[in-house]
PDB file of N, CA and C in Angstrom:
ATOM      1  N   UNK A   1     189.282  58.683 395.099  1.00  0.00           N
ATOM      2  CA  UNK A   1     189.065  57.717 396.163  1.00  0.00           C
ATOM      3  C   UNK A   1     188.816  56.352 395.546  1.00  0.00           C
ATOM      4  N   UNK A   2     189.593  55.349 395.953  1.00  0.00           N
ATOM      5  CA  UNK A   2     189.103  54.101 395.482  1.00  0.00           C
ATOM      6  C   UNK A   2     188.177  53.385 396.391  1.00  0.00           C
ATOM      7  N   UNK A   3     187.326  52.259 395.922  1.00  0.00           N
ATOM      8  CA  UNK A   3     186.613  51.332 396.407  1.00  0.00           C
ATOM      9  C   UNK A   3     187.390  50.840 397.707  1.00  0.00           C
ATOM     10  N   UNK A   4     188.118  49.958 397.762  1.00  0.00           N
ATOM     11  CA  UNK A   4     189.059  49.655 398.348  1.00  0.00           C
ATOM     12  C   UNK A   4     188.935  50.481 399.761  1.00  0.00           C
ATOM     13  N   UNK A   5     188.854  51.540 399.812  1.00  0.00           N
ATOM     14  CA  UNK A   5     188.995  52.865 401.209  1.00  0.00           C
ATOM     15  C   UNK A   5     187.179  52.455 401.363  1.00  0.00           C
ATOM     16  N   UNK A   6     186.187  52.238 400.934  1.00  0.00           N
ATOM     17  CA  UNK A   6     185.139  52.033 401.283  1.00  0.00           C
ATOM     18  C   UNK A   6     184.519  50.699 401.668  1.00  0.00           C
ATOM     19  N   UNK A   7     185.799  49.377 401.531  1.00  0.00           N
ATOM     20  CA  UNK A   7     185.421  48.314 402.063  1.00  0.00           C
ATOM     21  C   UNK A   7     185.596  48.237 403.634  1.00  0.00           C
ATOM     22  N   UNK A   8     184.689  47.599 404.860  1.00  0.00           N
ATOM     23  CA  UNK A   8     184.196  47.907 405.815  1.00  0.00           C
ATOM     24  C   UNK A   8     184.528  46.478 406.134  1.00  0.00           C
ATOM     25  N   UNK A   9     185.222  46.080 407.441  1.00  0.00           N
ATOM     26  CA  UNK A   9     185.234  44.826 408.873  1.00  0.00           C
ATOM     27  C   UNK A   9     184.698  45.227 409.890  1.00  0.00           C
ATOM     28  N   UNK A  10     183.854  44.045 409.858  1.00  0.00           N
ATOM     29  CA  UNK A  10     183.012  44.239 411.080  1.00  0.00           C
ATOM     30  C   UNK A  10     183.221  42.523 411.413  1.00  0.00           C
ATOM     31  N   UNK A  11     183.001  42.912 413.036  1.00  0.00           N
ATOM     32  CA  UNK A  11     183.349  41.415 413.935  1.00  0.00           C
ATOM     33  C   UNK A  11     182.100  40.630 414.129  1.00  0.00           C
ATOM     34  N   UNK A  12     182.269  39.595 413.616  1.00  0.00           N
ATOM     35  CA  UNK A  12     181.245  38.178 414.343  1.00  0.00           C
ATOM     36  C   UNK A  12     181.688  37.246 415.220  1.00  0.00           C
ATOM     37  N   UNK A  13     180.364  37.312 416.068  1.00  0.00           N
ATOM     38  CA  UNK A  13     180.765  36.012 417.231  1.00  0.00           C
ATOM     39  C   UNK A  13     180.258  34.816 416.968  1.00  0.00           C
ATOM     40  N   UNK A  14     180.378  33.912 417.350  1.00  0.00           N
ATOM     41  CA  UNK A  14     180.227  32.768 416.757  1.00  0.00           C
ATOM     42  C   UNK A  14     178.306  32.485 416.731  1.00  0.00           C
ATOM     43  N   UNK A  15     178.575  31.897 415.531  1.00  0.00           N
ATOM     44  CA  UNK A  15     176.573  31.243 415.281  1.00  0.00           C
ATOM     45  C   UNK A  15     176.256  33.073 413.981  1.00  0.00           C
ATOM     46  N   UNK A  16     176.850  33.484 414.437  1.00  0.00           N
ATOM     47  CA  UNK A  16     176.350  35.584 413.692  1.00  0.00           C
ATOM     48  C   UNK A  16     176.712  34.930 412.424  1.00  0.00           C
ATOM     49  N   UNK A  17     177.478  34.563 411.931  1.00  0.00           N
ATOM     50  CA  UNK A  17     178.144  34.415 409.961  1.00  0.00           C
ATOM     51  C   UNK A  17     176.839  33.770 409.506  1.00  0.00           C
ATOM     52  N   UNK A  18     176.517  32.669 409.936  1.00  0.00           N
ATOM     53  CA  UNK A  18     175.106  32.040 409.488  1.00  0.00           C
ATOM     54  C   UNK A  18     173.986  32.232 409.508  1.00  0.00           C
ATOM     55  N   UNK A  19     173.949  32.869 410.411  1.00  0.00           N
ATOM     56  CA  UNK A  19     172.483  33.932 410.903  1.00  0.00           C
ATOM     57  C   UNK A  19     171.927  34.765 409.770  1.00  0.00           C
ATOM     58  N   UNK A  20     173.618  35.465 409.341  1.00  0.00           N
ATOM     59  CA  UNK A  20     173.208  36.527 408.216  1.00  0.00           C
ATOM     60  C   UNK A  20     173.658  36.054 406.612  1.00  0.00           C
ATOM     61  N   UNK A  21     173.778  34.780 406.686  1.00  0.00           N
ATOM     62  CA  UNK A  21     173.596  33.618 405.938  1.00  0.00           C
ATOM     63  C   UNK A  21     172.221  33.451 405.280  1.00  0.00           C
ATOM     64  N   UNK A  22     171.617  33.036 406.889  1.00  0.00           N
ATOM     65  CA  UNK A  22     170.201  32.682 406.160  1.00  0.00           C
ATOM     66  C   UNK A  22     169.481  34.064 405.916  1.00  0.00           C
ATOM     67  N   UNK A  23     169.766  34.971 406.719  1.00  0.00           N
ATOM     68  CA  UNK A  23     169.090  36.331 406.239  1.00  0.00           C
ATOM     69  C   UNK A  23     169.360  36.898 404.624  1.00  0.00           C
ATOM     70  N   UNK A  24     170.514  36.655 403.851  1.00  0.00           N
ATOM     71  CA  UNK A  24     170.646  36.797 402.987  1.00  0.00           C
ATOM     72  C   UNK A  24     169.641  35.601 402.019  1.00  0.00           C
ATOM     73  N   UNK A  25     169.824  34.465 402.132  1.00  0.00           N
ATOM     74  CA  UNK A  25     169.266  33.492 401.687  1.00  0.00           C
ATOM     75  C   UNK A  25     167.676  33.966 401.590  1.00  0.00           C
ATOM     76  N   UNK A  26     167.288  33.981 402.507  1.00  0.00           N
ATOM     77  CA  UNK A  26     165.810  34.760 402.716  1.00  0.00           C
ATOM     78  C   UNK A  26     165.399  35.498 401.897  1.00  0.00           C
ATOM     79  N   UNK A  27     166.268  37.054 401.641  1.00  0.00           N
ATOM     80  CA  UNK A  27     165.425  38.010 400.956  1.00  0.00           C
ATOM     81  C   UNK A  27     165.711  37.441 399.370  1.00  0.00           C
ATOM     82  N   UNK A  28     166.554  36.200 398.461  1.00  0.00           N
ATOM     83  CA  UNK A  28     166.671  35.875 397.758  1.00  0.00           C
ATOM     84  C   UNK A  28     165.334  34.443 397.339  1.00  0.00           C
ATOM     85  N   UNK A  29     165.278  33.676 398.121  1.00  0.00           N
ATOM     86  CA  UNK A  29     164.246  32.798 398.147  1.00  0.00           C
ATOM     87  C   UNK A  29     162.572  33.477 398.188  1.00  0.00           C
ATOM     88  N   UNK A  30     162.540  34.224 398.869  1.00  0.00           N
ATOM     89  CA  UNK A  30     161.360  35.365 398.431  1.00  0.00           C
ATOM     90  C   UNK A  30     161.126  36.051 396.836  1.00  0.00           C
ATOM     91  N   UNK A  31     162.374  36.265 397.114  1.00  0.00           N
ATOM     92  CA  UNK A  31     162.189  36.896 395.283  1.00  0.00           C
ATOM     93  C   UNK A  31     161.722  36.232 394.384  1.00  0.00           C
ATOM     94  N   UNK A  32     162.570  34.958 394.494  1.00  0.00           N
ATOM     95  CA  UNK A  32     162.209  33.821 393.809  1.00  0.00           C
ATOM     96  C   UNK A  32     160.674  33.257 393.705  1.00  0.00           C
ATOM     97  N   UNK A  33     160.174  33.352 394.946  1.00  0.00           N
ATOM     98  CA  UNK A  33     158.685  32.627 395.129  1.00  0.00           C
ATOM     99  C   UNK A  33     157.830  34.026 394.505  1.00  0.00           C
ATOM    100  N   UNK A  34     158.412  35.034 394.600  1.00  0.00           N
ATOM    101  CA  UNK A  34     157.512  36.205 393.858  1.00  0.00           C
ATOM    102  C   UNK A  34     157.620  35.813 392.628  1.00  0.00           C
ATOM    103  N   UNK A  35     158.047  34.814 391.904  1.00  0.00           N
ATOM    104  CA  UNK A  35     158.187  34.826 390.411  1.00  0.00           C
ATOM    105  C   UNK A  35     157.246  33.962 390.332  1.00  0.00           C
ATOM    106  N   UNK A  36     157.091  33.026 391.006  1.00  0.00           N
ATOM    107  CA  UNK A  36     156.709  31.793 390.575  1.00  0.00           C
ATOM    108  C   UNK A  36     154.779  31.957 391.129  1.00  0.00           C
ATOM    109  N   UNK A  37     154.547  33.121 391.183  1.00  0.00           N
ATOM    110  CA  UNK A  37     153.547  33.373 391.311  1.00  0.00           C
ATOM    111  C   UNK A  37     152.311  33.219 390.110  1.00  0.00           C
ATOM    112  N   UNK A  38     151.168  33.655 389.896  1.00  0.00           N
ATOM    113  CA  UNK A  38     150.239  33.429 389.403  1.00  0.00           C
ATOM    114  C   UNK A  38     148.990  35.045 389.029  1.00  0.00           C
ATOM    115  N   UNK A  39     149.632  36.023 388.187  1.00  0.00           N
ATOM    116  CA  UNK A  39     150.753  36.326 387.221  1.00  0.00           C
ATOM    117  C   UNK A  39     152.382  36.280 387.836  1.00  0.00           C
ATOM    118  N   UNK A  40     153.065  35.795 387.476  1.00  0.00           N
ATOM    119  CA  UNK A  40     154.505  35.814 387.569  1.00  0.00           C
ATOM    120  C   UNK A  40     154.649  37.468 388.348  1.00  0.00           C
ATOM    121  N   UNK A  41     155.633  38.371 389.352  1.00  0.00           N
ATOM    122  CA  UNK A  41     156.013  39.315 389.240  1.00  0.00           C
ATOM    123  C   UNK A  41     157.093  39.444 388.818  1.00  0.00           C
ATOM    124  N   UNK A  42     157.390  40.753 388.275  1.00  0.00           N
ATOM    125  CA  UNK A  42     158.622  40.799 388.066  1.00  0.00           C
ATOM    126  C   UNK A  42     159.804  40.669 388.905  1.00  0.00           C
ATOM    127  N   UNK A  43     161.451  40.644 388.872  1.00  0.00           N
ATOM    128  CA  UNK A  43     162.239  40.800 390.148  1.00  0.00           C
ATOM    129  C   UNK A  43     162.240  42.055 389.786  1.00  0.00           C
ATOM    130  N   UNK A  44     162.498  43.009 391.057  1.00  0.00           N
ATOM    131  CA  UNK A  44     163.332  44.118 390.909  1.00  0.00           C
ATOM    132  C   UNK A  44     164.509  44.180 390.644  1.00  0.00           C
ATOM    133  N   UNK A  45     164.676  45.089 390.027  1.00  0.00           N
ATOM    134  CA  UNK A  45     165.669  45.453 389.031  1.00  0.00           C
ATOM    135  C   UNK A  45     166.993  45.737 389.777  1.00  0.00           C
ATOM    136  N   UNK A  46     167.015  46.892 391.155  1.00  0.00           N
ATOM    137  CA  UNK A  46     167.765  47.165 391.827  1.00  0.00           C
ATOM    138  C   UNK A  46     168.513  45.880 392.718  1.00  0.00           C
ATOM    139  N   UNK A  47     167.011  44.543 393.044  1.00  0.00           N
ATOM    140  CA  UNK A  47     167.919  43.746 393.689  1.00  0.00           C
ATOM    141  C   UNK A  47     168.549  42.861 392.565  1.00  0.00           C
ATOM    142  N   UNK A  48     168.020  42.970 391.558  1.00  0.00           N
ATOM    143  CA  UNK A  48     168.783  41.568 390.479  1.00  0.00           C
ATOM    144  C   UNK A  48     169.887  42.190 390.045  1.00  0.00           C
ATOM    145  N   UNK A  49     170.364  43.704 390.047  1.00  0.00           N
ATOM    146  CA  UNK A  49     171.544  43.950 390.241  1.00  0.00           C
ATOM    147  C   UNK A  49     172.399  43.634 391.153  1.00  0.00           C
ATOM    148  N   UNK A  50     172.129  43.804 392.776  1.00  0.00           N
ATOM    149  CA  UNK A  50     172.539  43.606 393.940  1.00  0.00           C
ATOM    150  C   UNK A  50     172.966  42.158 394.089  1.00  0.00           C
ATOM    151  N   UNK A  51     172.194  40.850 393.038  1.00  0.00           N
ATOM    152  CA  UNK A  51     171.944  39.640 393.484  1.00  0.00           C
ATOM    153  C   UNK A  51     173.931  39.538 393.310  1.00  0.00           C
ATOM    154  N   UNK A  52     174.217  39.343 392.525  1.00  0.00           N
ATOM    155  CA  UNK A  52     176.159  39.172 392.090  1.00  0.00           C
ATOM    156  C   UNK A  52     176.747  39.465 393.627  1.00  0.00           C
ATOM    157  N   UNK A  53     176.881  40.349 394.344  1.00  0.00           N
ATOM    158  CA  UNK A  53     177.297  41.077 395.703  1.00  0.00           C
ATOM    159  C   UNK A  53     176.531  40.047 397.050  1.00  0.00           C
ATOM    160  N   UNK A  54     175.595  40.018 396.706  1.00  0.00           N
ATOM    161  CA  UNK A  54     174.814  39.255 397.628  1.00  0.00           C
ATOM    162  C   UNK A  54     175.430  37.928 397.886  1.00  0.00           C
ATOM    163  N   UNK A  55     175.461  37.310 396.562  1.00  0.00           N
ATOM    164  CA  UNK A  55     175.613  36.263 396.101  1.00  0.00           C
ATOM    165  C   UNK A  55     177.180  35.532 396.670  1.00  0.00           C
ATOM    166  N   UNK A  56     178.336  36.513 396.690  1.00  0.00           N
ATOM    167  CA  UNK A  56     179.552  36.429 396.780  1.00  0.00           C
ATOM    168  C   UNK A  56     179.738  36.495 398.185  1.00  0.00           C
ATOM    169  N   UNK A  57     179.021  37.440 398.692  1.00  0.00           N
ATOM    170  CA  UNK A  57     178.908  37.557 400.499  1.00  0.00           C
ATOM    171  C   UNK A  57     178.282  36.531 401.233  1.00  0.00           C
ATOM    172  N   UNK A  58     177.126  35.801 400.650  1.00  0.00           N
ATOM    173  CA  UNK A  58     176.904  34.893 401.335  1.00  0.00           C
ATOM    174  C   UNK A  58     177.753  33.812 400.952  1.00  0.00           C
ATOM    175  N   UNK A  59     177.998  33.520 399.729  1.00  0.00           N
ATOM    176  CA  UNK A  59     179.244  32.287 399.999  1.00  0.00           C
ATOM    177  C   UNK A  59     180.264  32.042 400.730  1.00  0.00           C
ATOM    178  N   UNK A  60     180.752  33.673 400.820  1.00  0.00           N
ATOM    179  CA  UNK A  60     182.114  33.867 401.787  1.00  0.00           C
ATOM    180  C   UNK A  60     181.338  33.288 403.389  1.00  0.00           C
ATOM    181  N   UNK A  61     180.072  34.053 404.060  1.00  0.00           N
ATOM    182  CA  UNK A  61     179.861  34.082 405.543  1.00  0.00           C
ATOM    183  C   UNK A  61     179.552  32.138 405.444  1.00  0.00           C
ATOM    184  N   UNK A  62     178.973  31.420 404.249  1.00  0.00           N
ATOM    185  CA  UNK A  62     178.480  30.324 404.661  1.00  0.00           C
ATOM    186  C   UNK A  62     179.665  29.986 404.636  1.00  0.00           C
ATOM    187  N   UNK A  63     181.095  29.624 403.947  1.00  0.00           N
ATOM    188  CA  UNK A  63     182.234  28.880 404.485  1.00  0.00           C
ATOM    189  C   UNK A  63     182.839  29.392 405.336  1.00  0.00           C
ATOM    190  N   UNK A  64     182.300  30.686 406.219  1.00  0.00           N
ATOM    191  CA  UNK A  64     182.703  30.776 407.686  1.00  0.00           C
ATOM    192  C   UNK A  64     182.192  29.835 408.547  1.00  0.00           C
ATOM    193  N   UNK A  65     181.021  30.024 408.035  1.00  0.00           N
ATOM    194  CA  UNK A  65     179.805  29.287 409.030  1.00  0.00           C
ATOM    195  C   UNK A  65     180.559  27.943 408.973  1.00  0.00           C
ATOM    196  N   UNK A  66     180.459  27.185 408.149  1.00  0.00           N
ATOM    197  CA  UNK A  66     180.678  25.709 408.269  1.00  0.00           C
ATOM    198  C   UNK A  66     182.059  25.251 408.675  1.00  0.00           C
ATOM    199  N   UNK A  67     183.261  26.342 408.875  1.00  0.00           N
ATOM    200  CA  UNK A  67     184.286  26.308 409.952  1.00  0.00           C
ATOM    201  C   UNK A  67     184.046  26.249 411.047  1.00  0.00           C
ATOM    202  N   UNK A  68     183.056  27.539 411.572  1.00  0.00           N
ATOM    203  CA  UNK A  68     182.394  26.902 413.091  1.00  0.00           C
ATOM    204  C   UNK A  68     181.743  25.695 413.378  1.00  0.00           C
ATOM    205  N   UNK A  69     180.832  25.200 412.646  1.00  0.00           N
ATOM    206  CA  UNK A  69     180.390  23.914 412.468  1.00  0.00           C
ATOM    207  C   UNK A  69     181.109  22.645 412.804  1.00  0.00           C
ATOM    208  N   UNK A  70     182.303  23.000 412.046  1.00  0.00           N
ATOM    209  CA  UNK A  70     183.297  21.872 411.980  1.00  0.00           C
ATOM    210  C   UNK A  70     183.906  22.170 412.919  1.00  0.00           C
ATOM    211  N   UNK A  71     184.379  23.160 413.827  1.00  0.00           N
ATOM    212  CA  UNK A  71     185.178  22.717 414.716  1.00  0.00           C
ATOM    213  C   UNK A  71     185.244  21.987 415.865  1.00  0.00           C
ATOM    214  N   UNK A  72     185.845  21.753 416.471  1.00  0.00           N
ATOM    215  CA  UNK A  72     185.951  20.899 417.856  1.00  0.00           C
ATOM    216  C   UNK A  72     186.241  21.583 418.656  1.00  0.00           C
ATOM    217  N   UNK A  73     185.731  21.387 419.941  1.00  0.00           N
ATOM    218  CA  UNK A  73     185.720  21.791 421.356  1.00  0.00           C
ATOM    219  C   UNK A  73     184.927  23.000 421.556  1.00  0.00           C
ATOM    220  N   UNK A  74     185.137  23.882 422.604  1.00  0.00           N
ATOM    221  CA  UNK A  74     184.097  25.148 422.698  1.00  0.00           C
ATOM    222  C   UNK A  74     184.421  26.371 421.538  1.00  0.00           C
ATOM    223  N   UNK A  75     183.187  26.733 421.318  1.00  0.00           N
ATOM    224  CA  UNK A  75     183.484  28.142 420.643  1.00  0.00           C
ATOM    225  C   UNK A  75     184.052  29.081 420.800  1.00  0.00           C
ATOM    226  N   UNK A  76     184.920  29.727 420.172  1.00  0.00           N
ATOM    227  CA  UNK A  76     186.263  30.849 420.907  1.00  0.00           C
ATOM    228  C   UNK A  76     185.258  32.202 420.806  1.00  0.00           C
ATOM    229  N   UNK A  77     185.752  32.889 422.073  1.00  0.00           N
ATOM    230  CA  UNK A  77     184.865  34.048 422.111  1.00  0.00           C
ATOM    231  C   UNK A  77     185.868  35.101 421.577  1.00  0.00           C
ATOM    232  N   UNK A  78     186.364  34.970 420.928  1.00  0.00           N
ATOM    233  CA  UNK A  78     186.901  36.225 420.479  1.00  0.00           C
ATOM    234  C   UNK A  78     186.296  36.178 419.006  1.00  0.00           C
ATOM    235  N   UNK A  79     185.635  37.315 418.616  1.00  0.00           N
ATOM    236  CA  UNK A  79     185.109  37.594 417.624  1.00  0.00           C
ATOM    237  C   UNK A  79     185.994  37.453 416.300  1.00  0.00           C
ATOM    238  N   UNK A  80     185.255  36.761 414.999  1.00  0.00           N
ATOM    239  CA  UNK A  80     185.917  36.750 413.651  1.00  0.00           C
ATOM    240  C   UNK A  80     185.825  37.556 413.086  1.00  0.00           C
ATOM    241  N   UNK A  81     186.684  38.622 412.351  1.00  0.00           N
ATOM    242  CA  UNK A  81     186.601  39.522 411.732  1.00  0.00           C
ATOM    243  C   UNK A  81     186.457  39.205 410.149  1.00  0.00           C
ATOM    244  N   UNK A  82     185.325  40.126 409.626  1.00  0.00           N
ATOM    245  CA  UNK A  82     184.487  39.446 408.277  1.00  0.00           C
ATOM    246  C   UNK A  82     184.768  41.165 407.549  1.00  0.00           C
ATOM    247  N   UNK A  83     185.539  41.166 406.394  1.00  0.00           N
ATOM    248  CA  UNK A  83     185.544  41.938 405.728  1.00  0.00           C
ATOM    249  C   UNK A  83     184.540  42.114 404.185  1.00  0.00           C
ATOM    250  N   UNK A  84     184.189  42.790 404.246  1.00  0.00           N
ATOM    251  CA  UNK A  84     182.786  43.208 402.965  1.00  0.00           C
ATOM    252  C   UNK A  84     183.249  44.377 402.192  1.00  0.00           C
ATOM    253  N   UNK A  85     182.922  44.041 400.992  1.00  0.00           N
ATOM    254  CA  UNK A  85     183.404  45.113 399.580  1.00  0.00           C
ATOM    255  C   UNK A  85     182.281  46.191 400.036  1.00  0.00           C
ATOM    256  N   UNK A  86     182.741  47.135 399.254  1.00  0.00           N
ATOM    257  CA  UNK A  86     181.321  48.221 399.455  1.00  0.00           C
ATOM    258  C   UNK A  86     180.203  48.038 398.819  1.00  0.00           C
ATOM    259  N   UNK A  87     180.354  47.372 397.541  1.00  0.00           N
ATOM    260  CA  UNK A  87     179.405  46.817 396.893  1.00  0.00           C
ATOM    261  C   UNK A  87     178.224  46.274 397.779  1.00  0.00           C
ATOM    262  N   UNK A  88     178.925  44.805 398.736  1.00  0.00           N
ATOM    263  CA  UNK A  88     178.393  43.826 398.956  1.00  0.00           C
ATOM    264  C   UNK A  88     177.760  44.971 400.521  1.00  0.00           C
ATOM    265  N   UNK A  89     178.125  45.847 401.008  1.00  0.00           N
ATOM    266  CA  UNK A  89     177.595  46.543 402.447  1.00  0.00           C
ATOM    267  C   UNK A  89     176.276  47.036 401.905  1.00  0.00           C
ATOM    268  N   UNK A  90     176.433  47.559 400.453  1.00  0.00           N
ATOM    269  CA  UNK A  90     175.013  48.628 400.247  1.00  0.00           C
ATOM    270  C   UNK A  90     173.922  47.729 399.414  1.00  0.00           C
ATOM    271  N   UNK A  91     174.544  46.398 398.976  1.00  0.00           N
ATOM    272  CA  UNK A  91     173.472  45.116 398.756  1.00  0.00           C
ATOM    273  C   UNK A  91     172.982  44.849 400.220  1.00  0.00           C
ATOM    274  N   UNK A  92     173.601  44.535 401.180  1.00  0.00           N
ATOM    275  CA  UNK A  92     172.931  44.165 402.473  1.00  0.00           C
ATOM    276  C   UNK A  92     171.956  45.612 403.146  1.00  0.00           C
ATOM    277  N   UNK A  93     172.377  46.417 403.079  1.00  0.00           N
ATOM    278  CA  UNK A  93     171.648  47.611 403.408  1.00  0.00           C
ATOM    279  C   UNK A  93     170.527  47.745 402.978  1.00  0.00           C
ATOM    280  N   UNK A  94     170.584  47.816 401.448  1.00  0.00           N
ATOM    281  CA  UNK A  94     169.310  48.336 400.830  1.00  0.00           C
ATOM    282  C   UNK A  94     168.155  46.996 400.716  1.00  0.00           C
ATOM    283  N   UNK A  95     168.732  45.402 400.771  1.00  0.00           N
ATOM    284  CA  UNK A  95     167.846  44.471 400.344  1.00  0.00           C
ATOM    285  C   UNK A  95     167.822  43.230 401.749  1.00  0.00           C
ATOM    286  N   UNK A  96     168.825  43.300 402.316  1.00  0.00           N
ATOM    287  CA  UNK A  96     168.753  42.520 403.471  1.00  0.00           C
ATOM    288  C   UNK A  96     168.136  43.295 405.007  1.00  0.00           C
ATOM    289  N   UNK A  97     168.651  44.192 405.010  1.00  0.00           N
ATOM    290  CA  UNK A  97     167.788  44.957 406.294  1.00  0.00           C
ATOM    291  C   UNK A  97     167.041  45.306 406.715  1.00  0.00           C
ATOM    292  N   UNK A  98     166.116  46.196 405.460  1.00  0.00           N
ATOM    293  CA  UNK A  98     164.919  46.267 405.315  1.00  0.00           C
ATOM    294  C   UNK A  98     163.942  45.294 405.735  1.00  0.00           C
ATOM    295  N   UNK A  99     163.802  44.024 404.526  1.00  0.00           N
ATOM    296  CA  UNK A  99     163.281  42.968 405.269  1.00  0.00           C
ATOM    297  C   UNK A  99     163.897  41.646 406.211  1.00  0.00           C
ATOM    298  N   UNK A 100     164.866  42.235 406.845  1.00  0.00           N
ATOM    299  CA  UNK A 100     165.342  41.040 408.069  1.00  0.00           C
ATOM    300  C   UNK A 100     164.165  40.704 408.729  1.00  0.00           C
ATOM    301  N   UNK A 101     163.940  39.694 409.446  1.00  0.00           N
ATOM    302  CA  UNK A 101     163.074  39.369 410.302  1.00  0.00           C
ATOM    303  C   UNK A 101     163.877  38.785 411.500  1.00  0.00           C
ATOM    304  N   UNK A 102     165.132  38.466 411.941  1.00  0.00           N
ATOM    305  CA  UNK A 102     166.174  38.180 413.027  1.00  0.00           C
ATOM    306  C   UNK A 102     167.254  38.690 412.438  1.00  0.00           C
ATOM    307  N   UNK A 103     168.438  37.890 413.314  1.00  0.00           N
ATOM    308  CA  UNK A 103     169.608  38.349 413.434  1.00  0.00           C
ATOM    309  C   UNK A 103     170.175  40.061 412.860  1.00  0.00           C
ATOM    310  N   UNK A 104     169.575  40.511 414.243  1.00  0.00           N
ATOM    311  CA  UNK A 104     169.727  41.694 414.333  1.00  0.00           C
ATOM    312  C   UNK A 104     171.104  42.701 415.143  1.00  0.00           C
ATOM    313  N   UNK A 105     171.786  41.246 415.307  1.00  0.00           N
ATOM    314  CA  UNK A 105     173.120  42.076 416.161  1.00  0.00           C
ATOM    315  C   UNK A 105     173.716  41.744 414.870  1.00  0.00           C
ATOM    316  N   UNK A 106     173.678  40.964 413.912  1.00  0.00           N
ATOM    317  CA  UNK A 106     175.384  41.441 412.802  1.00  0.00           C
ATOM    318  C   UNK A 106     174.490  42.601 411.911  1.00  0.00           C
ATOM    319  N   UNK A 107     173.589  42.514 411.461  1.00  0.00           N
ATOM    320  CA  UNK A 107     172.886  43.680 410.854  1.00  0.00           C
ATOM    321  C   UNK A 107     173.259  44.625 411.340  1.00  0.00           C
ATOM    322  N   UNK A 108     172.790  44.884 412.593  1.00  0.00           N
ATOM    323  CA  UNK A 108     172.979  45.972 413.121  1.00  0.00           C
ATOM    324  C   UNK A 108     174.645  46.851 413.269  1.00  0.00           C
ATOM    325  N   UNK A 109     175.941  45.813 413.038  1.00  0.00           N
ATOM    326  CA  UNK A 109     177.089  45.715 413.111  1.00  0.00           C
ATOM    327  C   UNK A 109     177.196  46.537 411.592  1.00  0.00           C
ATOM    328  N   UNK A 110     176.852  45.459 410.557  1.00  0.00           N
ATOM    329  CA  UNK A 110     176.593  46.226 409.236  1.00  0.00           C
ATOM    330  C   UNK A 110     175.961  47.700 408.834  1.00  0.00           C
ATOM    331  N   UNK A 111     175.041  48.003 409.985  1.00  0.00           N
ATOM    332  CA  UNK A 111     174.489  49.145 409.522  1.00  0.00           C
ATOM    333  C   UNK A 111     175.243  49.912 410.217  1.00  0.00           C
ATOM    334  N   UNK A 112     175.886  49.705 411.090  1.00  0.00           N
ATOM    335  CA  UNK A 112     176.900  50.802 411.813  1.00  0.00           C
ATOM    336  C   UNK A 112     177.991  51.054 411.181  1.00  0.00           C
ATOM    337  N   UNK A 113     178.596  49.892 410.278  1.00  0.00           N
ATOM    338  CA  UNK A 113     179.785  50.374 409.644  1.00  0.00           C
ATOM    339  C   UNK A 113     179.146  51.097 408.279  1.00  0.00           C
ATOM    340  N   UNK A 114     178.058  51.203 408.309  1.00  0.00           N
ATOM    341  CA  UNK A 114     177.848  51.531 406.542  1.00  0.00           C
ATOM    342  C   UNK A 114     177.595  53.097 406.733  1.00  0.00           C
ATOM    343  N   UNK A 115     177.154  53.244 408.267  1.00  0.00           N
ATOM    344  CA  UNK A 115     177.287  54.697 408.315  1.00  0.00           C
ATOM    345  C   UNK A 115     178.886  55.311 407.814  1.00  0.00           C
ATOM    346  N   UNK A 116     179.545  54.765 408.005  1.00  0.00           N
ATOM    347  CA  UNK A 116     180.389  55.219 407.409  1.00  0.00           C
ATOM    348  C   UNK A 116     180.561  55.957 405.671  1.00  0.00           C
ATOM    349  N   UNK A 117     179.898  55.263 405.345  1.00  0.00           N
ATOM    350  CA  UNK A 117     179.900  55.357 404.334  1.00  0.00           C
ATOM    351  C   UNK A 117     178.636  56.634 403.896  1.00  0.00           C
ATOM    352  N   UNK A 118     178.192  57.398 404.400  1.00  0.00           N
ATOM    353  CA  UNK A 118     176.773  58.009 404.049  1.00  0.00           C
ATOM    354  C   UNK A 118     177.259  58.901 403.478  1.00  0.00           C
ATOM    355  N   UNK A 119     178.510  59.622 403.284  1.00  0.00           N
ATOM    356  CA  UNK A 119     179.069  60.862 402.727  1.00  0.00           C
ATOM    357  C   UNK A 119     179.057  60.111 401.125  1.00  0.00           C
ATOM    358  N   UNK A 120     179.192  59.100 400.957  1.00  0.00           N
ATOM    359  CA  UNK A 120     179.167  58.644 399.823  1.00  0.00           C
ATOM    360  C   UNK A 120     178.528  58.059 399.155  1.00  0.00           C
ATOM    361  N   UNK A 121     177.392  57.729 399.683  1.00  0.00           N
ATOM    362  CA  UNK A 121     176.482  56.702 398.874  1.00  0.00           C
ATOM    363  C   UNK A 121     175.062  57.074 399.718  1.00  0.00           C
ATOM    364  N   UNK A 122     173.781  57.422 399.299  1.00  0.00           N
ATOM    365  CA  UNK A 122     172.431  57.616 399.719  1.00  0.00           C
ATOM    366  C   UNK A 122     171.867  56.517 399.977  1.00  0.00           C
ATOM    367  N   UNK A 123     171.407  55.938 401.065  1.00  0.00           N
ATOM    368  CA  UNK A 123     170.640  54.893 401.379  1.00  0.00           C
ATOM    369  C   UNK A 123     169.077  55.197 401.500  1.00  0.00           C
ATOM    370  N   UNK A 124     168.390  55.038 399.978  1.00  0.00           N
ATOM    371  CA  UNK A 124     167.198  55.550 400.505  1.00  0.00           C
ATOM    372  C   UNK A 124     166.357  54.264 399.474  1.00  0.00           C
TER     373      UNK A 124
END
């Protein structure tokens, strides 16, 4: 089986790409302020692996985002379809969901397609 058969599209409506923008941004800026603490903590290991995946997914959703931004006239309601490596689904799973604090309809989009994936990968 290749990777490739385990990458997952899931649809966003408009304002959702940025949402889970800043939700990504979030559980990364946290990490960060955990360092800069007083003893320092360490990062975890599992997310400073994850950070590369993270990292690539939010660049992709923020130059979605700033297409909506930029456009003119009303927002089209037909949903954008946002494709994610498998990599980048079980970085959002294991380090973005957990601690989300909003945008809970593309999460929730994400965690539905990742069921897909449970025959293959343990989310624990």
């Amino acid at each position: 089986m290749s990777l490739a058969h385990l990458d997952q599209t899931i649809e966003l409506l408009h304002g959702e790409p940025r949402q889970l923008f800043w939700q990504i941004g979030d559980v990364v800026r946290r990490e960060a302020m955990r360092t800069q603490l007083n003893p320092p903590k360490p990062v975890d290991g599992n997310l400073f692996l994850a950070l590369p995946a993270l990292q690539r997914v939010a660049k992709r959703l923020y130059r979605v985002a700033q297409r909506e931004a930029d456009a003119t006239g009303p927002p089209k309601e037909k949903p954008r379809r946002f494709r994610m490596r498998a990599d980048e689904v079980v970085a959002i799973m294991l380090h973005v969901h957990p601690n989300a604090t909003g945008a809970w309809v593309e999460l929730g989009k994400v965690q539905q397609k990742a069921l897909n994936l449970e025959q293959y990968i343990t989310f624990s």
